[in-house]
Each structure stands twice: as C-alpha cells, then as structure tokens.
N, C-alpha and C. Protein backbone atom coordinates (compact mmCIF):
# COMPACT_ATOMS: atom_id res chain seq x y z
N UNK A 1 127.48 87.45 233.58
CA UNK A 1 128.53 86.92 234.42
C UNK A 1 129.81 87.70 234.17
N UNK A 2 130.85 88.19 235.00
CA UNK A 2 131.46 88.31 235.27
C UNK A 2 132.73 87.74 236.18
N UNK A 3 134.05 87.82 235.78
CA UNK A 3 134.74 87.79 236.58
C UNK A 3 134.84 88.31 238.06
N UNK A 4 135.33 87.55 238.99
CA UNK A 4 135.13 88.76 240.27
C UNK A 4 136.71 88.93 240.32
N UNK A 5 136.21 90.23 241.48
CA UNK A 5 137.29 91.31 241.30
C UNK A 5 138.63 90.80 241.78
N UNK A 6 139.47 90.74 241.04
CA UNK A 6 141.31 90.06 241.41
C UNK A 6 141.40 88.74 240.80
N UNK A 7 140.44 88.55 239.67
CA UNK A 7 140.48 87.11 238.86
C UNK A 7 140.69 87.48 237.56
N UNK A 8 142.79 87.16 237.29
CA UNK A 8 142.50 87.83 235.72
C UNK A 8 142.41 86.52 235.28
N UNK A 9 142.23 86.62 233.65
CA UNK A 9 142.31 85.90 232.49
C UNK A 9 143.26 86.09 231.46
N UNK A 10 144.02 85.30 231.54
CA UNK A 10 145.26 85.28 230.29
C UNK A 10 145.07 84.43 229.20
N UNK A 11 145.17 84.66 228.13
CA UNK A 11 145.24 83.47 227.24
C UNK A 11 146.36 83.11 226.85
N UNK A 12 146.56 82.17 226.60
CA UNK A 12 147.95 81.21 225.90
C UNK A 12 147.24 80.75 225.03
N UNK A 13 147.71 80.79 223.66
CA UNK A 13 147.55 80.31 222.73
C UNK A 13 145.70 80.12 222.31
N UNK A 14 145.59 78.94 222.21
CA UNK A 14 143.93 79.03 222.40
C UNK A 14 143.40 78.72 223.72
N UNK A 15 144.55 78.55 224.87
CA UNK A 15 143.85 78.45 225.97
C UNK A 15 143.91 79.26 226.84
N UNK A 16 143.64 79.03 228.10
CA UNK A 16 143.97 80.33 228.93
C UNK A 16 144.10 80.12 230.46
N UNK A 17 144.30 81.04 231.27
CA UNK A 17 145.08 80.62 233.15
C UNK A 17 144.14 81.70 233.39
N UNK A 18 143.45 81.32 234.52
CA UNK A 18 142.36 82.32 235.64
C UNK A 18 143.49 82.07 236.80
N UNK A 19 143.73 83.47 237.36
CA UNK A 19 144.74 83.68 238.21
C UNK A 19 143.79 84.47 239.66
N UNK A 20 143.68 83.66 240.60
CA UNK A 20 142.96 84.38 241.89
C UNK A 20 144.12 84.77 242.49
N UNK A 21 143.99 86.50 242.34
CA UNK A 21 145.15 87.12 242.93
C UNK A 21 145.44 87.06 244.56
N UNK A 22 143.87 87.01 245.02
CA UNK A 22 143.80 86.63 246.58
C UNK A 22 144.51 85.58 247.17
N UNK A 23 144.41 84.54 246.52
CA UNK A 23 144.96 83.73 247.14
C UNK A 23 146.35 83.04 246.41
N UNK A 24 146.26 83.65 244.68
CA UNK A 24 147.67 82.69 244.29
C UNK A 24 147.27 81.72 243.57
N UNK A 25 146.04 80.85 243.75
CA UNK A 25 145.97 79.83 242.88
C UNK A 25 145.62 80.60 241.65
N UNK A 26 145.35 79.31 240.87
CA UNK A 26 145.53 79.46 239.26
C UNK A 26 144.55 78.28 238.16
N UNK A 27 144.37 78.41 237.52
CA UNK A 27 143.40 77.28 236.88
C UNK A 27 143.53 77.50 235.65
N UNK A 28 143.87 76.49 235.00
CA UNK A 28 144.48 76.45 233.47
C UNK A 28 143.30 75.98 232.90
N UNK A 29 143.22 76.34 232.10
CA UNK A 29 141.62 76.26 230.88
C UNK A 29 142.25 75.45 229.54
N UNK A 30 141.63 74.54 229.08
CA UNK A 30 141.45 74.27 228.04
C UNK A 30 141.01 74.92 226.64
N UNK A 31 141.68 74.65 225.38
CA UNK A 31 140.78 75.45 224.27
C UNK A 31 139.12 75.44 224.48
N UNK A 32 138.99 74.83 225.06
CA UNK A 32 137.54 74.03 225.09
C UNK A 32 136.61 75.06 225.63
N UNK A 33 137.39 74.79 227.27
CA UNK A 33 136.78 75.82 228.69
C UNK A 33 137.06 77.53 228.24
N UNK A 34 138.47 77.71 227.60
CA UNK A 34 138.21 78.95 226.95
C UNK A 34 137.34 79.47 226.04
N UNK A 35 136.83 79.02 225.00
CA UNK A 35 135.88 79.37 224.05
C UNK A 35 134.39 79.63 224.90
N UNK A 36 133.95 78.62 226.19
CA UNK A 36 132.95 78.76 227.34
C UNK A 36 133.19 80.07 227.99
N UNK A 37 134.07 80.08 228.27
CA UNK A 37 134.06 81.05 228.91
C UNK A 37 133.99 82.51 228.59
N UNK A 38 134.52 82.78 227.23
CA UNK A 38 134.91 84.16 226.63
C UNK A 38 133.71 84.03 226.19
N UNK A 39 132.88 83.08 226.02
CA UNK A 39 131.09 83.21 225.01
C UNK A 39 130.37 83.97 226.39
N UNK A 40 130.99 83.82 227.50
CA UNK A 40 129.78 83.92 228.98
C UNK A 40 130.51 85.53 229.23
N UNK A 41 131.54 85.65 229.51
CA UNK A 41 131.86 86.92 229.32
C UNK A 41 131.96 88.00 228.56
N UNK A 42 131.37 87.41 227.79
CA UNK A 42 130.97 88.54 226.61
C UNK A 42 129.69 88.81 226.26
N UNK A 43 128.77 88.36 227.62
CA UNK A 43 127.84 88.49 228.10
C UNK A 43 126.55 87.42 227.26
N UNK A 44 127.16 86.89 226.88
CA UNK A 44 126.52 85.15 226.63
C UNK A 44 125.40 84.41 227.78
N UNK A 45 124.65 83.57 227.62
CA UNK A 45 124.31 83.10 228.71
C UNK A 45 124.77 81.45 228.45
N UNK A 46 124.00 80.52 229.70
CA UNK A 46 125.25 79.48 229.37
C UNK A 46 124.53 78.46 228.03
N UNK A 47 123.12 78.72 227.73
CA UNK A 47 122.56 77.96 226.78
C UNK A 47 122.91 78.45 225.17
N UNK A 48 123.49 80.30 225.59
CA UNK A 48 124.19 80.62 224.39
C UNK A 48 125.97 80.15 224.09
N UNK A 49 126.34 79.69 225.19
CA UNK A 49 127.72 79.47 225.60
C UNK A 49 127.61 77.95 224.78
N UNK A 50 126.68 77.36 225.43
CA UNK A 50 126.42 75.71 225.15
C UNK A 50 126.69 75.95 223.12
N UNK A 51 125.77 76.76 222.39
CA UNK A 51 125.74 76.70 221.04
C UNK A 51 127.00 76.77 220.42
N UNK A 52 127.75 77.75 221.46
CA UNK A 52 128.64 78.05 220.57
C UNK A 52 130.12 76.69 220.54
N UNK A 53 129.82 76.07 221.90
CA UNK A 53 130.52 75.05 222.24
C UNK A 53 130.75 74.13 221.13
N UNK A 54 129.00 73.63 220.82
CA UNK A 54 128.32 72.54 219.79
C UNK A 54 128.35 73.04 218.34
N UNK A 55 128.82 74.44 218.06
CA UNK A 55 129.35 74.34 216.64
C UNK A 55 130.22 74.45 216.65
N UNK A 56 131.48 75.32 217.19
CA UNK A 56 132.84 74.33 217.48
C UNK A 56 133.15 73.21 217.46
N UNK A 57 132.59 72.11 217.98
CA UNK A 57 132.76 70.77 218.04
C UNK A 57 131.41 70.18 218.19
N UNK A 58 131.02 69.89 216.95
CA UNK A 58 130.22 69.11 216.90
C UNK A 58 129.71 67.69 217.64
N UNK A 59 130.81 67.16 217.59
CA UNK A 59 130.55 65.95 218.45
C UNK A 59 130.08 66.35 220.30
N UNK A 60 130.69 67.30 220.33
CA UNK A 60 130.12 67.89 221.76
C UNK A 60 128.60 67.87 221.82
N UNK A 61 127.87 68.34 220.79
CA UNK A 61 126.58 68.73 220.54
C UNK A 61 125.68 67.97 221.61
N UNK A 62 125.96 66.67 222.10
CA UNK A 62 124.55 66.23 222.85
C UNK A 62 125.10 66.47 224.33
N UNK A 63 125.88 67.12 224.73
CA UNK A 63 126.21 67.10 226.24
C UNK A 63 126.79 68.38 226.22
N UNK A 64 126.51 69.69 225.28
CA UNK A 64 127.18 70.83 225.40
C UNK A 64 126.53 71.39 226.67
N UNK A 65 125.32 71.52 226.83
CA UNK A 65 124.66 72.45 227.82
C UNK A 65 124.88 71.90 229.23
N UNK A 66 124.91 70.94 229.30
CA UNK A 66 125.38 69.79 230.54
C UNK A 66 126.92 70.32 231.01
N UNK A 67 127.56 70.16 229.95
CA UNK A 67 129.51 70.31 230.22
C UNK A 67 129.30 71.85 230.40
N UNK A 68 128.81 72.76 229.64
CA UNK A 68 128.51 74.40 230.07
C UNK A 68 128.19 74.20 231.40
N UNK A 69 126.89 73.64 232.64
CA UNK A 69 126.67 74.20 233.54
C UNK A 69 127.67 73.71 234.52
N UNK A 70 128.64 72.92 234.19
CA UNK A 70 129.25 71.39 234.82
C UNK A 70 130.44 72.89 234.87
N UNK A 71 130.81 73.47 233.79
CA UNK A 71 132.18 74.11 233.97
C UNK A 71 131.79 75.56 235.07
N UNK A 72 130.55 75.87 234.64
CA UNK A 72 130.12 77.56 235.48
C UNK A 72 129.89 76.97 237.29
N UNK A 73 129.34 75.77 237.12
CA UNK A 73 129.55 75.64 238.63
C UNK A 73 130.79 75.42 239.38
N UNK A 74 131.86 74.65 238.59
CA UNK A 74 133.25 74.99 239.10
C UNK A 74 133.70 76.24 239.37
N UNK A 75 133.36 76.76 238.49
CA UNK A 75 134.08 78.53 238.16
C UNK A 75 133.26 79.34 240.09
N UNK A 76 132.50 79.32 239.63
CA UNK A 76 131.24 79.59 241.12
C UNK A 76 131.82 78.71 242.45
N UNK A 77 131.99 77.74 242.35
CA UNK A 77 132.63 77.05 243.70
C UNK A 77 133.91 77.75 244.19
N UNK A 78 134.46 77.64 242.90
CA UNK A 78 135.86 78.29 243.33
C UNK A 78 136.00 79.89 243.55
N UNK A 79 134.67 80.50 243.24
CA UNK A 79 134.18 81.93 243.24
C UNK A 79 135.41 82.71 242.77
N UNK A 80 135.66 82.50 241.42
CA UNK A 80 136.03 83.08 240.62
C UNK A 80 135.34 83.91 239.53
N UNK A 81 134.05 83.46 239.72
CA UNK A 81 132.64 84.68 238.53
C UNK A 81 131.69 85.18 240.04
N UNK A 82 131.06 86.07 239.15
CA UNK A 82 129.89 86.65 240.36
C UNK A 82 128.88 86.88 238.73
N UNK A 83 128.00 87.59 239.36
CA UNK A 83 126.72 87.58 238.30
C UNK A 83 126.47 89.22 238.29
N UNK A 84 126.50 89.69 236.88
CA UNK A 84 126.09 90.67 237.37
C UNK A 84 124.43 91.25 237.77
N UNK A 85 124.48 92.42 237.93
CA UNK A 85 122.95 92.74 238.22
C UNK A 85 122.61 93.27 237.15
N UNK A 86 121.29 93.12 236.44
CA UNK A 86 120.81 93.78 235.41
C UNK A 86 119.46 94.73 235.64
C-alpha cells in the first residue's frame, strides 16, 4: 500500500495530518492511526499492521485486526492509498 499521488503525510508529534492536495481536505491521525499506518507503509500488511498495533497497546489486542481493516477502509473510501502492484 501506498499513498496516492498528492496525499502527503506529516507527523506532529506522535501523530500525524494526511493532506489531499486535490482537493484541500485533511485528516488528522491519531498516535494510534499513525503507528497503522507507517506499519502499512512501510510495506506491512494489515495483519502485520494489526501486531504491531496489539503490542503497542495491549489492551487493543482482541479487536486489533478488526480496527486495522476498519481504519484501511476509510483511508480507501476517501482514496487516499492505492495498492501497489507486485
């Protein structure tokens, strides 16, 4: 997965702003959604994304892979990722 093209990523602090240059909007990330996300872009998949969620925060552990596909389908609605080809 990838970002698509004119979607940066900034971080603040431990969190971070996805900026769709096309249109202007913006979407502020949580420490949470950031750690998801930089695991998937760093070419993670989302059940490796999910692990890394659930040792971060443990208590996450029984609904990590659930809240992982719950956040990539937002990201995809709002077609801010594309996939790459392998």
């Amino acid at each position: 997965m990838r970002l698509r093209s004119g979607v940066t990523f900034t971080s603040v602090d431990e969190a971070a702003v996805l900026l769709d240059e096309r249109t202007g909007r913006y979407l502020q990330l949580n420490a949470t959604a950031t750690l998801v996300l930089r695991s998937l872009l760093a070419g993670g998949d989302p059940a490796g994304a999910a692990g890394d969620l659930a040792r971060a925060h443990p208590a996450a552990a029984p609904t990590a892979e659930a809240d992982v596909a719950a956040f990539l389908a937002q990201l995809r609605e709002a077609g801010l990722v594309e996939e790459e080809q392998r």
